[in-house]
Protein backbone atom coordinates (compact mmCIF):
# COMPACT_ATOMS: atom_id res chain seq x y z
CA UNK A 1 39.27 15.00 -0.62
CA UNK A 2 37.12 17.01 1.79
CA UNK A 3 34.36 17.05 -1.12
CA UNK A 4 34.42 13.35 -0.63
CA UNK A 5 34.35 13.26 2.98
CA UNK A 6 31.00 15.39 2.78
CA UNK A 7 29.47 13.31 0.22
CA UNK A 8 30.06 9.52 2.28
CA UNK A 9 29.00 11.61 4.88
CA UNK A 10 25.76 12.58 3.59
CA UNK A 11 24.80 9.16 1.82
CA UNK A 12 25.93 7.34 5.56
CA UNK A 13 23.37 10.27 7.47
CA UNK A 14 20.62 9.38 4.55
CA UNK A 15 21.36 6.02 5.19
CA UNK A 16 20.76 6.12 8.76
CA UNK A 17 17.90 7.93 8.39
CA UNK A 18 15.73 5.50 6.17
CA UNK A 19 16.72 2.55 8.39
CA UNK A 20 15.95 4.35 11.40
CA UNK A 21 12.26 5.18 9.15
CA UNK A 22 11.89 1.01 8.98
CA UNK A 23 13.23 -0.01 12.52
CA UNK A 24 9.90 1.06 13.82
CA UNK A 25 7.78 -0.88 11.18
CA UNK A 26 10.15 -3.97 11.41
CA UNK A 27 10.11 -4.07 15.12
CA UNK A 28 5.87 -3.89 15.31
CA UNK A 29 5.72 -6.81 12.63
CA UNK A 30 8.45 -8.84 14.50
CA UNK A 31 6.75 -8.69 17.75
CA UNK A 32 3.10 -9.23 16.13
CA UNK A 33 4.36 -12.43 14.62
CA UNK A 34 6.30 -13.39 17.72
CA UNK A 35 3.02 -12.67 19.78
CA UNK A 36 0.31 -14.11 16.99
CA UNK A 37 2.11 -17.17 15.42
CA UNK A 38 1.54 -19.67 17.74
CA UNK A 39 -2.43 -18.85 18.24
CA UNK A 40 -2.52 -19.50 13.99
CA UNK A 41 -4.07 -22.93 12.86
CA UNK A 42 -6.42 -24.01 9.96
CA UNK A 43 -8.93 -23.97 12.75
CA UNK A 44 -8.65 -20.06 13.54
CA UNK A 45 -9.84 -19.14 9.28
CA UNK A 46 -12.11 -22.03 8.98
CA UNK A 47 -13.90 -21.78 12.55
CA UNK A 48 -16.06 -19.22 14.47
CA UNK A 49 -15.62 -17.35 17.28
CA UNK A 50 -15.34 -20.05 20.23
CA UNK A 51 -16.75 -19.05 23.52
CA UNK A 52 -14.84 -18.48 26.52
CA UNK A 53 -13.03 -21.77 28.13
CA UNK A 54 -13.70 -23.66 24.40
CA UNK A 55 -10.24 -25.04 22.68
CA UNK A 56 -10.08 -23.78 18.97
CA UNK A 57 -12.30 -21.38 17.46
CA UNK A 58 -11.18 -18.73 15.01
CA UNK A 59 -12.53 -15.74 13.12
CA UNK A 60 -13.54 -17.13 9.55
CA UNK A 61 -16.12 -15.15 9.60
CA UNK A 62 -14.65 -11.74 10.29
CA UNK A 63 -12.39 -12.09 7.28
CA UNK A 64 -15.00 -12.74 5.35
CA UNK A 65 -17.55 -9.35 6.88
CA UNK A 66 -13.81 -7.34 6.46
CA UNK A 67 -14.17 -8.08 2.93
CA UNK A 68 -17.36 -7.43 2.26
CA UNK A 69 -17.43 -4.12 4.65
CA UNK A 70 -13.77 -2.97 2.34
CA UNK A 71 -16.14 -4.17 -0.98
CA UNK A 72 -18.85 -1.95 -0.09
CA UNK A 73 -16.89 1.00 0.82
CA UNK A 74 -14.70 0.96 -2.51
CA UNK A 75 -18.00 1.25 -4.31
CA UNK A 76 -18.73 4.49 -1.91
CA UNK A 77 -15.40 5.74 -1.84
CA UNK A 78 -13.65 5.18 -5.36
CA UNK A 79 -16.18 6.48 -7.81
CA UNK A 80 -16.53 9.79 -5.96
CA UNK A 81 -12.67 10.00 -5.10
CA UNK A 82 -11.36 8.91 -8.98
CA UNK A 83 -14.33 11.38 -10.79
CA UNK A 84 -13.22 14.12 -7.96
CA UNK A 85 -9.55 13.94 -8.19
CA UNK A 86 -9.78 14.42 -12.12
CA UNK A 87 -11.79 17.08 -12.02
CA UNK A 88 -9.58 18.83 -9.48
CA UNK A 89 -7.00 18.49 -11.91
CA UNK A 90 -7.83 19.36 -14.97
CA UNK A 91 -10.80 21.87 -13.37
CA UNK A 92 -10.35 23.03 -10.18
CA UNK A 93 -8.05 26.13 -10.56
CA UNK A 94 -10.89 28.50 -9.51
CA UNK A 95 -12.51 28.93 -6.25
CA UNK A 96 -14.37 25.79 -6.15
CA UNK A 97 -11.57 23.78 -6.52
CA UNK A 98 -10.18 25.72 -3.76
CA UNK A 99 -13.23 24.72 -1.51
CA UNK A 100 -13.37 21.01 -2.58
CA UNK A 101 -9.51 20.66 -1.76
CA UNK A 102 -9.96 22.63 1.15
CA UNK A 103 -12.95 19.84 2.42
CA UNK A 104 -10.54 16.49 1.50
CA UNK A 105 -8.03 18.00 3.87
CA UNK A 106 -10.88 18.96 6.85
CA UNK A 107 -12.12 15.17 6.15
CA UNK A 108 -8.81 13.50 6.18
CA UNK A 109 -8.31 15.19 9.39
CA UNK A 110 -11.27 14.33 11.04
CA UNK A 111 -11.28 11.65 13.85
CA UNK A 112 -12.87 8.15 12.17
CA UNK A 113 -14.95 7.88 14.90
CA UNK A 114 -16.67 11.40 14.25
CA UNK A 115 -17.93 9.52 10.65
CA UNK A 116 -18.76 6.67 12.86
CA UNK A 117 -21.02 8.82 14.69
CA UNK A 118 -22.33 10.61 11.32
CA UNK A 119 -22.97 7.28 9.79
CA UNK A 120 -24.71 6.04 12.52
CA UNK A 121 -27.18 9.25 12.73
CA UNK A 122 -27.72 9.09 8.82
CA UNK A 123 -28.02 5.16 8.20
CA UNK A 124 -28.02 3.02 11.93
CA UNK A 125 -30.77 5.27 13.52
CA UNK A 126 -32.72 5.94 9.77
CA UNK A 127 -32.83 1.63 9.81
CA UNK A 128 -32.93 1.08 13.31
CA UNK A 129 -30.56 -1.64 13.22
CA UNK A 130 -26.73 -1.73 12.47
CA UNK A 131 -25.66 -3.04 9.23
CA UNK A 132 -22.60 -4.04 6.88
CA UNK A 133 -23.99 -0.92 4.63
CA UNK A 134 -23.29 1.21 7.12
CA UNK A 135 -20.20 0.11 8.15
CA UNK A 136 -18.95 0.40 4.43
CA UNK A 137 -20.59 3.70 4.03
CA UNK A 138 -18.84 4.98 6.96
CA UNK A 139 -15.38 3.17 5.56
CA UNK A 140 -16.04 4.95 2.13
CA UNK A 141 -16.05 8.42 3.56
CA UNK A 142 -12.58 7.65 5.18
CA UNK A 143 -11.87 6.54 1.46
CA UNK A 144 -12.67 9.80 -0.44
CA UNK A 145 -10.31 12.23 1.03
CA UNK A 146 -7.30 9.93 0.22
CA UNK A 147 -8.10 9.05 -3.04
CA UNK A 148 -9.40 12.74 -4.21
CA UNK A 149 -6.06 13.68 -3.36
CA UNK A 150 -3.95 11.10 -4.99
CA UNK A 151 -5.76 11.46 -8.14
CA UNK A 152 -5.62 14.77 -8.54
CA UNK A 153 -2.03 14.84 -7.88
CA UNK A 154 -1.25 11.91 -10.60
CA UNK A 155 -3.49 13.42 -12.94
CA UNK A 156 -1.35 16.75 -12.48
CA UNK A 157 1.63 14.97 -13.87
CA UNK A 158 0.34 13.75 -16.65
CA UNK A 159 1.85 16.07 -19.41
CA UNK A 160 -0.72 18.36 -20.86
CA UNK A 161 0.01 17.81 -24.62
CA UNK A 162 -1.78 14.37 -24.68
CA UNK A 163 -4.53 15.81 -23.12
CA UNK A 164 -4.15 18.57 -25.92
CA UNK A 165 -3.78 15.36 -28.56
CA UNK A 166 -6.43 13.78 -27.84
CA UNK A 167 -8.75 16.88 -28.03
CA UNK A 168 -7.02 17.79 -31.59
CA UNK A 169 -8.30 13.95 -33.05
CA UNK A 170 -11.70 14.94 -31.93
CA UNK A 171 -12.26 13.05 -29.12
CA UNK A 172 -14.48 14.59 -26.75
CA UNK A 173 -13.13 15.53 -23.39
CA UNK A 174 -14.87 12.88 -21.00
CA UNK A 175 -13.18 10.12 -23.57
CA UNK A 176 -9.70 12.05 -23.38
CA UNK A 177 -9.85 12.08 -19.51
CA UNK A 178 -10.96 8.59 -19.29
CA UNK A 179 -8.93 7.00 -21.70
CA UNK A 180 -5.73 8.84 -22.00
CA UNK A 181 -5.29 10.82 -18.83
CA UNK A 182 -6.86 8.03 -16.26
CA UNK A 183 -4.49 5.40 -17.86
CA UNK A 184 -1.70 6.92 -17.89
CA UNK A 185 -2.13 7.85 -14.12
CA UNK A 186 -3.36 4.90 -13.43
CA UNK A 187 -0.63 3.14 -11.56
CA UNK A 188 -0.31 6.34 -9.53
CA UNK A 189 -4.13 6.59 -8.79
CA UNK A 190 -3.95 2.83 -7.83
CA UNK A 191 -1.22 3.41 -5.17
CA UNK A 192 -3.88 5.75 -3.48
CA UNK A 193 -6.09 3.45 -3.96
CA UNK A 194 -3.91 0.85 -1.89
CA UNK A 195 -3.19 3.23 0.93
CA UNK A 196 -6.81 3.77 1.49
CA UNK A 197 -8.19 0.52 1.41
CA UNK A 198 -5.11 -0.72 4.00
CA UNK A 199 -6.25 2.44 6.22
CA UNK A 200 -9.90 1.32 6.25
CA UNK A 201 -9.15 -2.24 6.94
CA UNK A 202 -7.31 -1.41 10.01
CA UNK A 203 -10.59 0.74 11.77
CA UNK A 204 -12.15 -0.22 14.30
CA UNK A 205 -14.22 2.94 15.95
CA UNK A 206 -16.33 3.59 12.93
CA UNK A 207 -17.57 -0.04 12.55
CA UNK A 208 -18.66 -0.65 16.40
CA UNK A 209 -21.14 2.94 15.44
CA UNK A 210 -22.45 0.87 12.22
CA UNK A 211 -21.44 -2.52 11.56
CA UNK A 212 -21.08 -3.12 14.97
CA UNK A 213 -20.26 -7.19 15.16
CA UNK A 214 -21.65 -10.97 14.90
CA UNK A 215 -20.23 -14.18 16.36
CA UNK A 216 -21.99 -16.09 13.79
CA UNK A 217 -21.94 -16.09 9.92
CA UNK A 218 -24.14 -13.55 8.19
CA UNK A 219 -23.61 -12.34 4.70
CA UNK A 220 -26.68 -10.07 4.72
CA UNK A 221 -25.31 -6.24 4.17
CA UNK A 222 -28.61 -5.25 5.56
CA UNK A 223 -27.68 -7.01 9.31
CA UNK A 224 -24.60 -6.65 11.73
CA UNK A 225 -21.60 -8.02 10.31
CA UNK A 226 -18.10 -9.27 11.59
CA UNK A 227 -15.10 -7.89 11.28
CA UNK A 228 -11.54 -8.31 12.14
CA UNK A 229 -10.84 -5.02 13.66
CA UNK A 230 -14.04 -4.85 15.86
CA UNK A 231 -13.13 -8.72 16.95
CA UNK A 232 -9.08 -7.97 17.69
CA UNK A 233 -10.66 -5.41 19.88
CA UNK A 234 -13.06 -7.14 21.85
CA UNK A 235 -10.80 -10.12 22.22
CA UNK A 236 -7.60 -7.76 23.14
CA UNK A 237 -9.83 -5.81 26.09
CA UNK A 238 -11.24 -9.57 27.28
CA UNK A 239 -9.11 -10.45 30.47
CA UNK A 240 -8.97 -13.97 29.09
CA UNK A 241 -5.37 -15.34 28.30
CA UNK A 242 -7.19 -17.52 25.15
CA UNK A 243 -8.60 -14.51 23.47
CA UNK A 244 -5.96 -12.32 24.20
CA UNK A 245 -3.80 -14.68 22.42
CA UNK A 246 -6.86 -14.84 19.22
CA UNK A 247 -5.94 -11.19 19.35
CA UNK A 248 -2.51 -11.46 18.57
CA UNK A 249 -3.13 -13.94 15.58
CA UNK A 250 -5.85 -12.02 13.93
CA UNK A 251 -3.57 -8.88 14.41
CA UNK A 252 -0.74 -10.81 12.24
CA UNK A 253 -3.77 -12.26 9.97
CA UNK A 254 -4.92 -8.83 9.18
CA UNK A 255 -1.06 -7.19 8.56
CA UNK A 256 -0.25 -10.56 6.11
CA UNK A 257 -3.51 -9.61 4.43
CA UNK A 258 -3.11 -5.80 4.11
CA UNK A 259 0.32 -6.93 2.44
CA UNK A 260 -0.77 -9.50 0.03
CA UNK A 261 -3.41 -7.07 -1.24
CA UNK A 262 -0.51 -4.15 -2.04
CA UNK A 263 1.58 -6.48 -3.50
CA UNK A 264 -1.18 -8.45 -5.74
CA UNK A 265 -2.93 -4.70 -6.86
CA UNK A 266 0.77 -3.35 -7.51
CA UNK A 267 1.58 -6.40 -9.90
CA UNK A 268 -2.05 -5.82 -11.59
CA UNK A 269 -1.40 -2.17 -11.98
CA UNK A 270 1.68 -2.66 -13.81
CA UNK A 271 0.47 -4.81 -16.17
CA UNK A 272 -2.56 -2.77 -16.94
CA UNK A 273 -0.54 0.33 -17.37
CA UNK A 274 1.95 -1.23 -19.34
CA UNK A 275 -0.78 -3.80 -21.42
């Protein structure tokens, strides 16, 4: 009896604990939708950026630079975070490994707006004008540390005899990492994958050091680009009611399309890893 006193005890304190873990996530969506719904219309992802006393207006072509900025830093960020994390894993037992590790953590760590700074110093001032390639550059760097990390620690649970099979049927050992050991991880590599690209599409302070922003369409990677971040922010600091309100909507825009993108990657991963 007192056995199973302690045990609906401990499932009703577990309990409690994960919904007091989503109460805080549930209440910031609620009151992001409550506060961004009503500025949402076709007009705010088909239109620019109106100016100040205008009706309508939107920020079509922020979604579109966010895209484009997240496009260019997976190409920065994945290849060196995937190629890293396996070679942590299946490599990095000596001192070198120890270092590498050692430099994800310092760079996860690091304030974004510290690579902000470093990208602008490296690519901005090199150019002399801000660009989308800077912006992603700066986004990838944020991207590395997460992914290294991830991979390594999916690769680590792979078991070790099909790495061992594969190298008894003669395969050579870049084939047995790529094609046994990445797929079989791959659904874990890919949630990494997911929680970097949501945490780069939510910055704002390395993008006004690189991408900096447009009111206008551009799609040129070499020239300043939109983005959603960078135009929540200067709407939310504006001391006008109608962009405060733009604000709120592209907030809720930009949390619907961070959640979209898990759940359509997720889905994909699954069927890849499963064929």
């Amino acid at each position: 009896m007192i056995r199973e006193i302690k045990e609906r005890c401990f499932l009703a304190a577990v309990f409690f604990s994960a919904a007091l873990a989503v109460l805080p996530l549930i209440a910031v969506l609620g009151y992001v939708f409550v506060k961004g719904i009503g500025a949402l219309d076709l007009n705010f992802f088909t239109q620019l950026p109106a100016p100040v006393g205008d009706p309508g207006g939107g920020m079509a072509n922020a979604m579109v630079g966010t895209f484009i900025l997240v496009g260019i830093a997976c190409l920065v960020g994945l290849p060196v975070g995937i190629f890293g994390g396996i070679w942590l894993a299946q490599y990095g037992s000596g001192k070198r490994g120890f270092i590498i590790r050692y430099s994800a953590d310092v760079l996860s760590s690091l304030p974004s707006i510290v690579i902000g700074i470093f990208a602008y110093v490296l690519i901005v001032a090199t150019m002399k004008r801000f660009s989308a390639i800077a912006g992603g550059f700066a986004l990838g760097i944020i991207m590395i540390p997460v992914v290294t990390r991830t991979t390594e620690e999916m690769v680590k649970m792979v078991p070790r005899t099909l790495y061992e099979a594969g190298l008894a049927l003669g395969l050579p050992e870049w084939r047995v990492s790529l094609q046994i050991v990445f797929r079989t991880a791959w659904n874990g590599i890919f949630t990494g994958v997911i929680l970097a690209v949501a945490r780069i599409m939510g910055e704002t302070a390395p993008l006004i050091f690189t991408a900096f922003n447009t009111m206008y369409w551009n799609l040129r990677i070499d020239q300043p680009m939109a983005s959603m971040t960078v135009q929540i922010y200067n709407y939310a600091i504006s001391p006008f009611s109608q962009w405060q309100a733009k604000a709120w909507a592209g907030s809720l825009t930009l949390v619907f399309i961070i959640l979209m993108v898990t759940l359509v990657v997720r889905k994909y991963s699954k069927r890849v890893y499963y064929g």
